[in-house]
Protein backbone atom coordinates (compact mmCIF):
# COMPACT_ATOMS: atom_id res chain seq x y z
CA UNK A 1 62.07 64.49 24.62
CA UNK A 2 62.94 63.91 21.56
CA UNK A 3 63.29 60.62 19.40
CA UNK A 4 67.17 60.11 18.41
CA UNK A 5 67.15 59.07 14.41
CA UNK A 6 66.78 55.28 14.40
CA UNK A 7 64.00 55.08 16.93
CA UNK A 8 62.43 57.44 14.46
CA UNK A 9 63.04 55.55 11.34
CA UNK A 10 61.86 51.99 13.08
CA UNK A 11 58.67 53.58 13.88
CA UNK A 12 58.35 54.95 10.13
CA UNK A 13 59.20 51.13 9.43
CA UNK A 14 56.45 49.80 11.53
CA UNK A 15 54.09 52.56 10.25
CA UNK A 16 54.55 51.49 6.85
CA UNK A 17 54.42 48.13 7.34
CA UNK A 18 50.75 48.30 9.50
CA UNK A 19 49.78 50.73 6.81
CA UNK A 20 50.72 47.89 4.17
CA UNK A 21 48.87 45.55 6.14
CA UNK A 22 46.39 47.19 6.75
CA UNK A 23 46.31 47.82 2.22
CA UNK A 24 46.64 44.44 1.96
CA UNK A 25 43.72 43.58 4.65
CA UNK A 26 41.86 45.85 2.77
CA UNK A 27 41.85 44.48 -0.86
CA UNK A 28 41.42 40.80 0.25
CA UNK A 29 38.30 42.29 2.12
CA UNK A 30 37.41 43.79 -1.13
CA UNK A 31 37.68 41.05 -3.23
CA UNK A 32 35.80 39.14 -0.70
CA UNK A 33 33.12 41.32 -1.04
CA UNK A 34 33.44 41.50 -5.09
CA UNK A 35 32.41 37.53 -4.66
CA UNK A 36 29.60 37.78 -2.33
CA UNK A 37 28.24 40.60 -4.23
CA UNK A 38 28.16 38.20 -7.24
CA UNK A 39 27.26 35.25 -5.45
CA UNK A 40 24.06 37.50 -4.01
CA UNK A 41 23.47 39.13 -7.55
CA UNK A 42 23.50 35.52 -8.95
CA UNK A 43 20.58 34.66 -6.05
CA UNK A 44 18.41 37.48 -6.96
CA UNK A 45 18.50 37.10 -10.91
CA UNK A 46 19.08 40.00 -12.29
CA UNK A 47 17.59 39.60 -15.21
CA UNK A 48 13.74 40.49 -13.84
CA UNK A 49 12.54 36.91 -13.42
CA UNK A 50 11.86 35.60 -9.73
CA UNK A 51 15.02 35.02 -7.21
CA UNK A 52 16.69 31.63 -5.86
CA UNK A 53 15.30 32.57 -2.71
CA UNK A 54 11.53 33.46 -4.21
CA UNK A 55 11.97 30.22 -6.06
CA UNK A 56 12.95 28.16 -2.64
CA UNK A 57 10.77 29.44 -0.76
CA UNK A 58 8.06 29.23 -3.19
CA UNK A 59 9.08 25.91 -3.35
CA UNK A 60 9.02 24.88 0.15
CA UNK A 61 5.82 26.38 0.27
CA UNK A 62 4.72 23.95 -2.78
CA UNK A 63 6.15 20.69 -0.32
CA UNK A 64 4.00 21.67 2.26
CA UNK A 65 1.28 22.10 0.22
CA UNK A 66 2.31 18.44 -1.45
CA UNK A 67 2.98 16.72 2.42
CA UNK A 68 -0.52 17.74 3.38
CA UNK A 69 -2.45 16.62 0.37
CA UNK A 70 -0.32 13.21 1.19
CA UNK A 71 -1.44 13.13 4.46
CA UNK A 72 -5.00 13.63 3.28
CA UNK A 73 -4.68 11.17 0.32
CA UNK A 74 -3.44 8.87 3.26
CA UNK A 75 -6.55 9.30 5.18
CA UNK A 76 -8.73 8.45 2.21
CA UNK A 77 -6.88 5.49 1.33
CA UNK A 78 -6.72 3.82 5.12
CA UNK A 79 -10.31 4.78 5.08
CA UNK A 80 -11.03 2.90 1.51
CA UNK A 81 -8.67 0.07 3.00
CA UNK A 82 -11.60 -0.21 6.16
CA UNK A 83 -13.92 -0.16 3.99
CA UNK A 84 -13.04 -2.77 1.52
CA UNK A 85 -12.32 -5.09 5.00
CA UNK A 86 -16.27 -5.03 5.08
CA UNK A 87 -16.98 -6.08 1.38
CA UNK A 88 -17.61 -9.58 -0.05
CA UNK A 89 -14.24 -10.36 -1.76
CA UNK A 90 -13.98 -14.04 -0.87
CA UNK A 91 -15.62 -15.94 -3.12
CA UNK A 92 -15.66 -19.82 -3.54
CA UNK A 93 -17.96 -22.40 -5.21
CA UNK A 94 -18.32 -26.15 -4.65
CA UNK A 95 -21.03 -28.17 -7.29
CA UNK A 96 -21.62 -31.65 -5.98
CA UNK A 97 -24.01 -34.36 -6.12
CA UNK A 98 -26.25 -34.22 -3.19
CA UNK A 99 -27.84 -37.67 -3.89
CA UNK A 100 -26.28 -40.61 -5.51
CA UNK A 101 -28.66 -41.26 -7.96
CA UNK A 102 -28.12 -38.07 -9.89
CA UNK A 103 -24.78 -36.66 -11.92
CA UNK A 104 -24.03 -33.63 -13.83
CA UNK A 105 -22.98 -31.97 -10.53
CA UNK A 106 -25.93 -29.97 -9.96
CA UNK A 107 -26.21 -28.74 -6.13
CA UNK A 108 -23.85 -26.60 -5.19
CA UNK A 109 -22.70 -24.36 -2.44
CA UNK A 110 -21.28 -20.64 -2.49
CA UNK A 111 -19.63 -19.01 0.51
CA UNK A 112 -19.59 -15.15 0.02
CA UNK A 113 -17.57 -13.45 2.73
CA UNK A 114 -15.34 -9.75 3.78
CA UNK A 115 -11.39 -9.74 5.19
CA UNK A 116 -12.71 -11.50 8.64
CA UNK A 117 -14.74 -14.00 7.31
CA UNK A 118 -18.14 -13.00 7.72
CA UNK A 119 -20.95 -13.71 5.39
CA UNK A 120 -23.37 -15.99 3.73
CA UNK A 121 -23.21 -19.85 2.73
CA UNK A 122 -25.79 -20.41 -0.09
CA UNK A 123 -26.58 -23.94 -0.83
CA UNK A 124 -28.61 -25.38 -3.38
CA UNK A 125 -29.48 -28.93 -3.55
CA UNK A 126 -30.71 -30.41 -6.33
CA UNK A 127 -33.27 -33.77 -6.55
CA UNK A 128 -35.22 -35.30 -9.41
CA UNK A 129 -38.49 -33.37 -9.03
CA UNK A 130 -37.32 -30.32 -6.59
CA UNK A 131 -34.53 -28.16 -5.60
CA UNK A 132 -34.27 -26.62 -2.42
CA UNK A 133 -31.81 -23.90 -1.31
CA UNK A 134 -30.90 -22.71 1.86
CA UNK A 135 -28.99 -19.70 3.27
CA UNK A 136 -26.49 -19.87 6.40
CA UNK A 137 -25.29 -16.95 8.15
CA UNK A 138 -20.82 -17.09 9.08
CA UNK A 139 -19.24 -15.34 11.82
CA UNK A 140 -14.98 -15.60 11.66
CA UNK A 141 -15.84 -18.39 9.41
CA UNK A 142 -18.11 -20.25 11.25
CA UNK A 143 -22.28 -20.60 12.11
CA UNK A 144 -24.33 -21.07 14.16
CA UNK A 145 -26.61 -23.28 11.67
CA UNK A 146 -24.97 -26.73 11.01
CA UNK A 147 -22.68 -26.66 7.77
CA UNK A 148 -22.59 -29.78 5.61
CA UNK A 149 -19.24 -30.78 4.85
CA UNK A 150 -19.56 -29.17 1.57
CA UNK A 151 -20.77 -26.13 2.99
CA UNK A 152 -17.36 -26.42 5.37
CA UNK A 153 -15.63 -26.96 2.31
CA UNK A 154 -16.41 -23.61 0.12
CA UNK A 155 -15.84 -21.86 3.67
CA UNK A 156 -12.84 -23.17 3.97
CA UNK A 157 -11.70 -21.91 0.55
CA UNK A 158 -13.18 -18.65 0.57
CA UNK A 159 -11.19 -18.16 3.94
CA UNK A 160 -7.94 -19.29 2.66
CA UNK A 161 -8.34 -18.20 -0.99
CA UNK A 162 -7.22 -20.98 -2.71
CA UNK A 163 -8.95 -24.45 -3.03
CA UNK A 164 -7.73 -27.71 -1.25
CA UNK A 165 -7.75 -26.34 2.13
CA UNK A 166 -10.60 -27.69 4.00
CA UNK A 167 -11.06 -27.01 7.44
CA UNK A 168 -12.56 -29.72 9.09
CA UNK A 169 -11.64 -33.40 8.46
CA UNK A 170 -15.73 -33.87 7.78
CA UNK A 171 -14.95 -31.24 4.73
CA UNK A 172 -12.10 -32.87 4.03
CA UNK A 173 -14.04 -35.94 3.56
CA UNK A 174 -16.70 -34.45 1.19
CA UNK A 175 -13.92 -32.73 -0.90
CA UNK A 176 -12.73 -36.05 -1.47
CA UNK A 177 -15.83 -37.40 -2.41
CA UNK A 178 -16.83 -34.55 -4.60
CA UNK A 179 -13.65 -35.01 -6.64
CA UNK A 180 -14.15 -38.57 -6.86
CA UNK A 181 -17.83 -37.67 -7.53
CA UNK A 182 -16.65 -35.62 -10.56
CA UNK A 183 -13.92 -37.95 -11.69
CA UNK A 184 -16.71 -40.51 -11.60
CA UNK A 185 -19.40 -37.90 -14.06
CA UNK A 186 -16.19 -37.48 -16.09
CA UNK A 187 -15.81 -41.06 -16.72
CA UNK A 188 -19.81 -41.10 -17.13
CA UNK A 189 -19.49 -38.90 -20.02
CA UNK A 190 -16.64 -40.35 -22.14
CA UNK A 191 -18.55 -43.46 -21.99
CA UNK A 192 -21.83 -41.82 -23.51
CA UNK A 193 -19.57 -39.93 -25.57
């Protein structure tokens, strides 16, 4: 068996072009490599210092660490937030005259109460020869002791934070007649003025 000339020459042919191929194959691979080989050396920093990869993983490390000190910090705060629910932050004051024969405003009443309006309503009431005060437990805003109207009144605007917004049309009633009470001293005391 042999192999007439032209079958042997087209299987040179074919041999040389696999085997250039195959050189060709072989220096794309190469250069390939050359790139990841750079691409790797420019991960690990050559020059002694830590990697990209040390660095990223010491950085994901330093998230963690960050996440759980957030959910810690967010523990404390909804912890402060419950607390401060229970302090007295609503504050409001109402001076008045308790009796018509007296001005200057002198009785008053304070409601001190937390987020869900519970507290104390102070009152002080002021006469010619004594003053008497009294202390009234709230609960959601109201008590169990009868409130005046003022007393209603400084409730009222502790509750809602901002004055003007009585509760009850009885408080509503005294507010009016405490302003009109004060525009009343006011006029009083440009007149002795």
């Amino acid at each position: 068996m042999s192999l007439t000339l032209s079958a042997t020459s087209i299987i040179a042919v074919c041999a040389a072009a696999v085997a250039l191929l195959g050189l060709v194959l072989g220096i794309v691979a190469q250069v390939r490599l050359r790139r990841l080989r750079r691409s790797f050396t420019v991960l690990q920093s050559g020059d002694g210092e830590s990697s990209f990869v040390e660095a990223a993983v010491r950085t994901t490390r330093e998230v963690d660490g960050l996440r759980r000190d957030v959910a810690v910090l967010s523990a404390g705060l909804d912890d402060a937030r419950a607390d401060l629910a229970d302090a007295i932050r609503h504050v409001a004051v109402v001076r008045y005259d308790a009796f018509g024969d007296m001005g200057g405003r002198l009785s008053f009443s304070a409601a001190l109460l937390d987020d869900s309006g519970d507290g104390i309503v102070l009152s002080s009431i002021a006469g010619r020869t004594e003053t008497r005060t009294y202390a009234k437990g709230v609960k959601r805003g109201t008590s169990e002791a009868q409130l005046s109207p003022e007393e209603e009144q400084v409730v009222g605007w502790a509750m809602r934070g901002r004055p003007g917004a009585a509760r009850t049309p009885a408080a509503k009633a005294a507010a009016k007649s405490s302003s009109h009470d004060a525009d009343a001293d006011a006029a009083e005391d440009e007149q002795t003025a």
